[in-house]
N, C-alpha and C. Protein backbone atom coordinates (compact mmCIF):
# COMPACT_ATOMS: atom_id res chain seq x y z
N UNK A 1 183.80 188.95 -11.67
CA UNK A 1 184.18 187.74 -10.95
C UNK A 1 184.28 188.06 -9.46
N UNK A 2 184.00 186.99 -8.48
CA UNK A 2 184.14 186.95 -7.12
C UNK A 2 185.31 187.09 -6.82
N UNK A 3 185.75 187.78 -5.87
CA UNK A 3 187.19 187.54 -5.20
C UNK A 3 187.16 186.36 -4.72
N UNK A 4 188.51 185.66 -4.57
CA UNK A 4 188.18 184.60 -3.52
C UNK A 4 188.49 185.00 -2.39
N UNK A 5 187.55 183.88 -1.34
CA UNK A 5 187.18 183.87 0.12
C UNK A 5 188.10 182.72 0.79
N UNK A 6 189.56 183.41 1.88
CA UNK A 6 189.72 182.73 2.32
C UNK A 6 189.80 181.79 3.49
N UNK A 7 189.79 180.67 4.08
CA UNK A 7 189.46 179.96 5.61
C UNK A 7 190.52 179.25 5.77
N UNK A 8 190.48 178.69 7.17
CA UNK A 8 191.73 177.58 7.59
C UNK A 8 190.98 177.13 9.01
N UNK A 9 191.73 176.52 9.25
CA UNK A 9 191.26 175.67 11.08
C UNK A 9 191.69 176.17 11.67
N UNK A 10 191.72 176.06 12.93
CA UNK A 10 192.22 176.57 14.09
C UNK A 10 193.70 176.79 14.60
N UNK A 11 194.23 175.26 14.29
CA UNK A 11 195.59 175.16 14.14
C UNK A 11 196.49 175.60 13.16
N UNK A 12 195.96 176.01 12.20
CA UNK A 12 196.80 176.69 10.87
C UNK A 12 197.25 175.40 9.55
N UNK A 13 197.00 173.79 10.16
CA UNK A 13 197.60 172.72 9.30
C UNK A 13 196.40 172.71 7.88
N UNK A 14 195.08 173.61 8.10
CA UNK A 14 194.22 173.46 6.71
C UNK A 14 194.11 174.75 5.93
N UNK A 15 194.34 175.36 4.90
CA UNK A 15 193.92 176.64 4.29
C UNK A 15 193.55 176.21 3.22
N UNK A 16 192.28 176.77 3.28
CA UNK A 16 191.35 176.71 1.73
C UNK A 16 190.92 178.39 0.91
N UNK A 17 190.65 178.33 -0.27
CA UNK A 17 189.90 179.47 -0.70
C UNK A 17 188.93 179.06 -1.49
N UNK A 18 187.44 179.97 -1.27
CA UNK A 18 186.44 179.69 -2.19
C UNK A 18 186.36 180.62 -3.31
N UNK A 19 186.18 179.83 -4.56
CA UNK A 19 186.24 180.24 -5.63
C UNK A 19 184.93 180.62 -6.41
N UNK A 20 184.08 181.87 -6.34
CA UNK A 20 182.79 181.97 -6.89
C UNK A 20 181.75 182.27 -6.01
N UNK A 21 180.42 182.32 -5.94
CA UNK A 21 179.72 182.85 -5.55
C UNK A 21 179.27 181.98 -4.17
N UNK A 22 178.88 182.36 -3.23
CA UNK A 22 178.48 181.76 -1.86
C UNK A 22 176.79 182.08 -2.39
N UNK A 23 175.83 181.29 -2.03
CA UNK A 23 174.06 181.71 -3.11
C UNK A 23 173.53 181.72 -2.05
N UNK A 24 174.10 181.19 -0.78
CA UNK A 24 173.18 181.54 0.32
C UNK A 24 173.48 180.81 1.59
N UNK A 25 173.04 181.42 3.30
CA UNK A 25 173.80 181.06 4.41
C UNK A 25 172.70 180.66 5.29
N UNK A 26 172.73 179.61 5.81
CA UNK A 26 171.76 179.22 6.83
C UNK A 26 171.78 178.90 8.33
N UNK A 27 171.24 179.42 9.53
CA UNK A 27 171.37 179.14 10.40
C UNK A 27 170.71 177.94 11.07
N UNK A 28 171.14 176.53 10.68
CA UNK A 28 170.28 175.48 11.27
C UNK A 28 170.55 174.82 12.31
N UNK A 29 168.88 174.52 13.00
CA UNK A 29 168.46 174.32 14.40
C UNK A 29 168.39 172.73 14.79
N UNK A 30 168.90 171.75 13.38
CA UNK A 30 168.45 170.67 13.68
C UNK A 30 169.09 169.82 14.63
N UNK A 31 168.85 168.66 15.32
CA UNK A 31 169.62 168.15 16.11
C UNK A 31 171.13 167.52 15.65
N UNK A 32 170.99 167.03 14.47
CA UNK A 32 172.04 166.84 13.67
C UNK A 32 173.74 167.79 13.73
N UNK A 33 172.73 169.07 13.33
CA UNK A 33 173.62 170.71 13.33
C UNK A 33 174.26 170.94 14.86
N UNK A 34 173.00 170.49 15.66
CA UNK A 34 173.40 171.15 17.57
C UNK A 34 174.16 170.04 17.38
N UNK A 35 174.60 168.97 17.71
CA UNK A 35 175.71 167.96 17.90
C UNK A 35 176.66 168.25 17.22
N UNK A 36 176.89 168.47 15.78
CA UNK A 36 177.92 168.86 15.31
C UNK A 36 178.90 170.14 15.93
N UNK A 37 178.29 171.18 16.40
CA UNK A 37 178.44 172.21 16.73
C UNK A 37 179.10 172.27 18.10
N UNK A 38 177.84 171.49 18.95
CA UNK A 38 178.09 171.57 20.55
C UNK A 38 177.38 172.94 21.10
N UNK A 39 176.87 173.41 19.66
CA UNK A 39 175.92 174.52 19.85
C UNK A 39 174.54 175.00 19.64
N UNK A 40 173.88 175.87 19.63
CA UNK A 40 172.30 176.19 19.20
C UNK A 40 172.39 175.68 18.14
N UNK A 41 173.23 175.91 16.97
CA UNK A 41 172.81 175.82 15.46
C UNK A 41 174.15 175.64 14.79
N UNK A 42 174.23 175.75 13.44
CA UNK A 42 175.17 175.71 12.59
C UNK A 42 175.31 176.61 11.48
N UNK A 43 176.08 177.54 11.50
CA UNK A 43 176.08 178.82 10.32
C UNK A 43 176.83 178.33 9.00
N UNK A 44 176.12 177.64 8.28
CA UNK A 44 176.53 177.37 6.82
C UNK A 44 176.24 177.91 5.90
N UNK A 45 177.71 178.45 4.94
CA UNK A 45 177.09 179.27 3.43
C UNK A 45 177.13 177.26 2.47
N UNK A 46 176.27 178.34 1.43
CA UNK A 46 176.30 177.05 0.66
C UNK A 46 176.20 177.44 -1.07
N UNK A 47 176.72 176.71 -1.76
CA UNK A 47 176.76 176.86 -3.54
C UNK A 47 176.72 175.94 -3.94
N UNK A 48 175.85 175.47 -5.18
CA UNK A 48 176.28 174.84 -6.25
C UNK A 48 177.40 175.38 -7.57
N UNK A 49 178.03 176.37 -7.49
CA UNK A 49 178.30 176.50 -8.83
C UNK A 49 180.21 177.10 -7.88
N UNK A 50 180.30 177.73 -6.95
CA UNK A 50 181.61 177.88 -6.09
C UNK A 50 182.60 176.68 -6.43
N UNK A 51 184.15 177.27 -6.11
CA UNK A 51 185.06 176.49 -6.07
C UNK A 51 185.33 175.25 -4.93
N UNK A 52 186.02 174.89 -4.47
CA UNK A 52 186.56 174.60 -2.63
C UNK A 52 188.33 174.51 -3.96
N UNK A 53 189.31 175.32 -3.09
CA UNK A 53 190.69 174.99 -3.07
C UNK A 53 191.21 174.90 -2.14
N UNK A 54 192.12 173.92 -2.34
CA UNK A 54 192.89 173.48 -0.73
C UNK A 54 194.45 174.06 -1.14
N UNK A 55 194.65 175.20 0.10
CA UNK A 55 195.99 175.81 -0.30
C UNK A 55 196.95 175.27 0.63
N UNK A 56 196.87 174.25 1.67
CA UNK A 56 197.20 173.47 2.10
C UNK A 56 196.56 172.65 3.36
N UNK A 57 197.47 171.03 3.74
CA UNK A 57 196.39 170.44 4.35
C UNK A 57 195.43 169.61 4.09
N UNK A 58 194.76 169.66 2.77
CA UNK A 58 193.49 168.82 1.78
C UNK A 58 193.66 167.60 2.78
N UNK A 59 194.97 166.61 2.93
CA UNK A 59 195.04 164.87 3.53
C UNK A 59 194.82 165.15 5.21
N UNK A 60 194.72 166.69 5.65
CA UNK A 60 194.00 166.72 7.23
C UNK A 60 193.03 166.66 6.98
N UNK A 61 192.16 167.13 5.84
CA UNK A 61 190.55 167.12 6.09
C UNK A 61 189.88 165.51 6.02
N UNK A 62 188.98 165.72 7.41
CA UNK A 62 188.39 164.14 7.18
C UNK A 62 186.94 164.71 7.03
N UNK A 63 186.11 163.80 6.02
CA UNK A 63 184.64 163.84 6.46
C UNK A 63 183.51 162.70 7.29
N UNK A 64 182.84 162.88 7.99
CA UNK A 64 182.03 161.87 8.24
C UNK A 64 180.87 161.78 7.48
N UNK A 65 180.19 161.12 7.08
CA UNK A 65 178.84 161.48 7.06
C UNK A 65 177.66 160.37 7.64
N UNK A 66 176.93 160.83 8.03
CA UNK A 66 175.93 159.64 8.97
C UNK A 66 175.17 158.93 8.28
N UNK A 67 175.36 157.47 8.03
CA UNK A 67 174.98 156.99 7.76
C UNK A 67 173.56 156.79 7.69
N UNK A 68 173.06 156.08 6.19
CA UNK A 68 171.61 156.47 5.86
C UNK A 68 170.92 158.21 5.85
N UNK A 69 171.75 159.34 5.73
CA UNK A 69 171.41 159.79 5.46
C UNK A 69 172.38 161.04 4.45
N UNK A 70 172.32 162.04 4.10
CA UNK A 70 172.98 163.41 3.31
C UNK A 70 173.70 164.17 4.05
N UNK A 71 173.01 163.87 5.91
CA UNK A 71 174.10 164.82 6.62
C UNK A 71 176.00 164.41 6.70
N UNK A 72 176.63 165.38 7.06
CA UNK A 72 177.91 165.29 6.67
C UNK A 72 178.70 166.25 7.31
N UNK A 73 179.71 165.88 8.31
CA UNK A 73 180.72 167.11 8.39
C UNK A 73 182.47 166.94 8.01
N UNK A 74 182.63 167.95 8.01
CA UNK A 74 184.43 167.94 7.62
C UNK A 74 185.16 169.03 8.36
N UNK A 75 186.05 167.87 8.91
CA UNK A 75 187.23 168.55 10.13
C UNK A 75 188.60 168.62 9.53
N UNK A 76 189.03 168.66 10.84
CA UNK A 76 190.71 168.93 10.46
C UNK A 76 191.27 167.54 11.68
N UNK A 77 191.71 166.83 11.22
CA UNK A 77 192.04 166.18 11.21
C UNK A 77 192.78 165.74 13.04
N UNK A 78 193.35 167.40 12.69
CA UNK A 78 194.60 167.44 14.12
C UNK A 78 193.78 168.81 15.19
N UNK A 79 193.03 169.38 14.59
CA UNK A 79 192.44 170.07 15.51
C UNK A 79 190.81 169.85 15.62
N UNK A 80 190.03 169.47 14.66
CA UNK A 80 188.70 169.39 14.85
C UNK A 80 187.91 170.21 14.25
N UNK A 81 188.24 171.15 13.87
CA UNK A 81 187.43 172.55 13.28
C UNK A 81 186.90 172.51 12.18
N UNK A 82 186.02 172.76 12.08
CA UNK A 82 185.07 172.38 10.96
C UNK A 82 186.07 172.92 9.77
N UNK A 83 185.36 172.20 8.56
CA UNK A 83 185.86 172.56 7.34
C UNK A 83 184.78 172.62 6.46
N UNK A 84 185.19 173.04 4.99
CA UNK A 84 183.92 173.17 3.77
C UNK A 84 183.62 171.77 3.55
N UNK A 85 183.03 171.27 3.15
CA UNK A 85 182.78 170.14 2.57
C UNK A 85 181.90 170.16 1.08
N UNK A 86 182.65 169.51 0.09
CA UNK A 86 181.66 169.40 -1.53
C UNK A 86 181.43 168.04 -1.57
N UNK A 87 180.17 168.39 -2.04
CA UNK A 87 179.31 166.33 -2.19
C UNK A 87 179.02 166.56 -3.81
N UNK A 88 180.11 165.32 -4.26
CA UNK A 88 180.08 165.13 -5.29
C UNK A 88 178.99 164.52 -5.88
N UNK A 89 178.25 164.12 -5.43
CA UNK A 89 176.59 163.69 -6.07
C UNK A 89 175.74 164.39 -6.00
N UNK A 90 175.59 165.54 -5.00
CA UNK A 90 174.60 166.89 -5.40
C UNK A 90 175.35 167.79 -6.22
N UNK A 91 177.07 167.96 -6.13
CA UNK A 91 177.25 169.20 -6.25
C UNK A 91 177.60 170.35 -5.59
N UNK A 92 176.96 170.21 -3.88
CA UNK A 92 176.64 171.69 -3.11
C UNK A 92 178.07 171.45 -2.49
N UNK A 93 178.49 172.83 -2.48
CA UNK A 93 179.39 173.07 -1.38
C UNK A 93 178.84 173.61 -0.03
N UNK A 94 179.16 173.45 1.05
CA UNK A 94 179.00 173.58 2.44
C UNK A 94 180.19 173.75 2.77
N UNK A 95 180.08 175.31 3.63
CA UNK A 95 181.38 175.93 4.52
C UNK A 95 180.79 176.89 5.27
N UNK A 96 181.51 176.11 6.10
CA UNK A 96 180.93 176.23 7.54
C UNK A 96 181.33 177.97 7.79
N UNK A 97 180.64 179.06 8.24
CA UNK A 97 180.79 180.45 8.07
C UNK A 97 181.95 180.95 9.38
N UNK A 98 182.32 179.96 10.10
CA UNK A 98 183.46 180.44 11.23
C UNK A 98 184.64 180.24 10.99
N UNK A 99 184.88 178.81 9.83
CA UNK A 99 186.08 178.64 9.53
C UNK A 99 186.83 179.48 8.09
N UNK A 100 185.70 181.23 7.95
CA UNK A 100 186.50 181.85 6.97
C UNK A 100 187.27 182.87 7.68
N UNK A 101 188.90 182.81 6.90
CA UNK A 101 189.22 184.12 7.43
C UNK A 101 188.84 185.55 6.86
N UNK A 102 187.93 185.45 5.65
CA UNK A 102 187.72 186.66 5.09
C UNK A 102 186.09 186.83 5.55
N UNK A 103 185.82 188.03 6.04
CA UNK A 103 184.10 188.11 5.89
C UNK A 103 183.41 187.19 4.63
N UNK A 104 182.37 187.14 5.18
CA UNK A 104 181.56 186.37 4.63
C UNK A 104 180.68 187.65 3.54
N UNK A 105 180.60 186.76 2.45
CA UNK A 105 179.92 188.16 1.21
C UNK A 105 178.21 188.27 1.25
N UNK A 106 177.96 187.63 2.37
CA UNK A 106 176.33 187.50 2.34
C UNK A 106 175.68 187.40 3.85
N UNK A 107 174.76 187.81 4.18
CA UNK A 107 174.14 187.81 5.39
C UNK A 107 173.23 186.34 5.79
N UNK A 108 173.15 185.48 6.61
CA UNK A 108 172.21 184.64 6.82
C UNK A 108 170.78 184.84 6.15
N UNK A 109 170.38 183.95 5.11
CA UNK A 109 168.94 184.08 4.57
C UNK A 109 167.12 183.43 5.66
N UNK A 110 167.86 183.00 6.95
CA UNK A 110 167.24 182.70 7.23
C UNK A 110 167.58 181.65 8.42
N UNK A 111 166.72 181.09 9.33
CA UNK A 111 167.08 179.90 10.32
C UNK A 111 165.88 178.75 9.86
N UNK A 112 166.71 178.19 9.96
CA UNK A 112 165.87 177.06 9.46
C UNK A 112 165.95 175.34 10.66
N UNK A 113 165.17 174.62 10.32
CA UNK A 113 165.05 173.41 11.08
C UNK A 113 164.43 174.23 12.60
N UNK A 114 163.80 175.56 13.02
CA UNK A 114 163.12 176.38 13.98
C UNK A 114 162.55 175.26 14.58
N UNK A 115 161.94 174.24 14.38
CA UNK A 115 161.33 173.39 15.56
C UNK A 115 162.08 172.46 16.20
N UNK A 116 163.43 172.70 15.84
CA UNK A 116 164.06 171.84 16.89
C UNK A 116 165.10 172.66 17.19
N UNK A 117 164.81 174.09 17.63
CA UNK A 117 165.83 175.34 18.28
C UNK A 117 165.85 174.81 19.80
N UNK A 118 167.12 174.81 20.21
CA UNK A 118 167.35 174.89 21.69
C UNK A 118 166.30 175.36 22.27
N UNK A 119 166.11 174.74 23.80
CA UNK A 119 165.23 175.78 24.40
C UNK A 119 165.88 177.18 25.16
N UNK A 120 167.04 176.94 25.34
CA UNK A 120 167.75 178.35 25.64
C UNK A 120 168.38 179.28 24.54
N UNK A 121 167.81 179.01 23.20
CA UNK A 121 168.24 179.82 22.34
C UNK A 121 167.16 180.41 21.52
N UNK A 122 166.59 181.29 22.84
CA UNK A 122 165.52 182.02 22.58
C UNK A 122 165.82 183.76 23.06
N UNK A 123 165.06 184.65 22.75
CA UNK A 123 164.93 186.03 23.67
C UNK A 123 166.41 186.35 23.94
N UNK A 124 167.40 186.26 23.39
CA UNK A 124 169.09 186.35 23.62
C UNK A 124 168.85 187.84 23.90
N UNK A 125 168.39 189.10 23.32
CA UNK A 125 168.75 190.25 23.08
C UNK A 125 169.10 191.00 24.72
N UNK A 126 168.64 190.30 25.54
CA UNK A 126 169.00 191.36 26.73
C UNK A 126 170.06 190.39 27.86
N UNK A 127 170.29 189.39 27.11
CA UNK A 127 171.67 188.39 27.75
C UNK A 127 173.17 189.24 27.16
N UNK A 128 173.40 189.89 28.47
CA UNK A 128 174.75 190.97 28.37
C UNK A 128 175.78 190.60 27.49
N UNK A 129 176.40 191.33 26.88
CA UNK A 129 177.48 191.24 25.79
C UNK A 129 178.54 191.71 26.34
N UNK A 130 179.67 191.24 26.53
CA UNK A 130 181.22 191.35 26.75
C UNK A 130 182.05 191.22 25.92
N UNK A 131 182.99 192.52 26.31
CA UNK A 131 183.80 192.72 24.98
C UNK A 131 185.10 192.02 25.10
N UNK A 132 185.08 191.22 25.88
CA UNK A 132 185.96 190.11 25.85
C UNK A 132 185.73 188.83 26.74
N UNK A 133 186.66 188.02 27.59
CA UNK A 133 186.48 187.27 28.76
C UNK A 133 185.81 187.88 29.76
N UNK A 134 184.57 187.44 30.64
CA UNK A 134 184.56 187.45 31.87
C UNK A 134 185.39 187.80 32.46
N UNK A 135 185.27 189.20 33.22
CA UNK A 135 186.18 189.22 34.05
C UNK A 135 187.92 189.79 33.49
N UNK A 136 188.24 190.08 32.11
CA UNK A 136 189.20 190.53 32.14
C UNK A 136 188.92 192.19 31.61
């Protein structure tokens, strides 16, 4: 059996644990993902067969999902931070890979939605790395 994997928001008002296997993590480029984010992409693990438990918080989590279509996100209510989200008509769980506090048990399988990658989220490897703030 999997250990469980656990996450929360930013503010501490959501803690969840996943129960079972994470089957795979995606880095997507779509415009959908960059808005949600405010970033290049969106790092989501995803399962059909995983738990979602809410160890507290469950009535902070809100979801949206956009109308006419499957996309979907889930926050916290009082801070914003992404959360897992399960769609009860596919099945899949989606959790979002920043809001775990435990490592993640699997490596990204891939980036996907590539034709609609930022145009500055290209050639990163020689854009300097700091081991903390600017400047401190």
């Amino acid at each position: 059996m999997t250990a469980p994997i656990s996450g929360s928001c930013l503010c501490g008002a959501v803690r969840f644990q996943i129960v079972g296997k994470l089957e795979s993590f995606f880095l997507c480029h779509c415009r959908r993902c960059q808005k949600d984010t405010g970033s290049a992409h969106a790092a989501n693990l995803f399962s059909t067969t995983a738990a979602l438990d809410w160890i507290i918080g469950k009535d902070m989590a809100r979801t949206f999902r956009l109308p006419g279509t499957r996309h979907q996100k889930s926050f916290c209510a009082e801070c914003g931070s992404a959360l897992p989200s399960a769609d009860a008509d596919s099945g899949l769980l989606v959790v979002p890979a920043g809001s775990l506090d435990d490592p993640a048990t699997i490596r990204p399988n891939a980036h996907i939605c590539g034709d609609a990658r930022a145009e500055w989220d290209h050639d990163l490897e020689s854009v300097p790395v700091l081991p903390g703030l600017p400047g401190s």
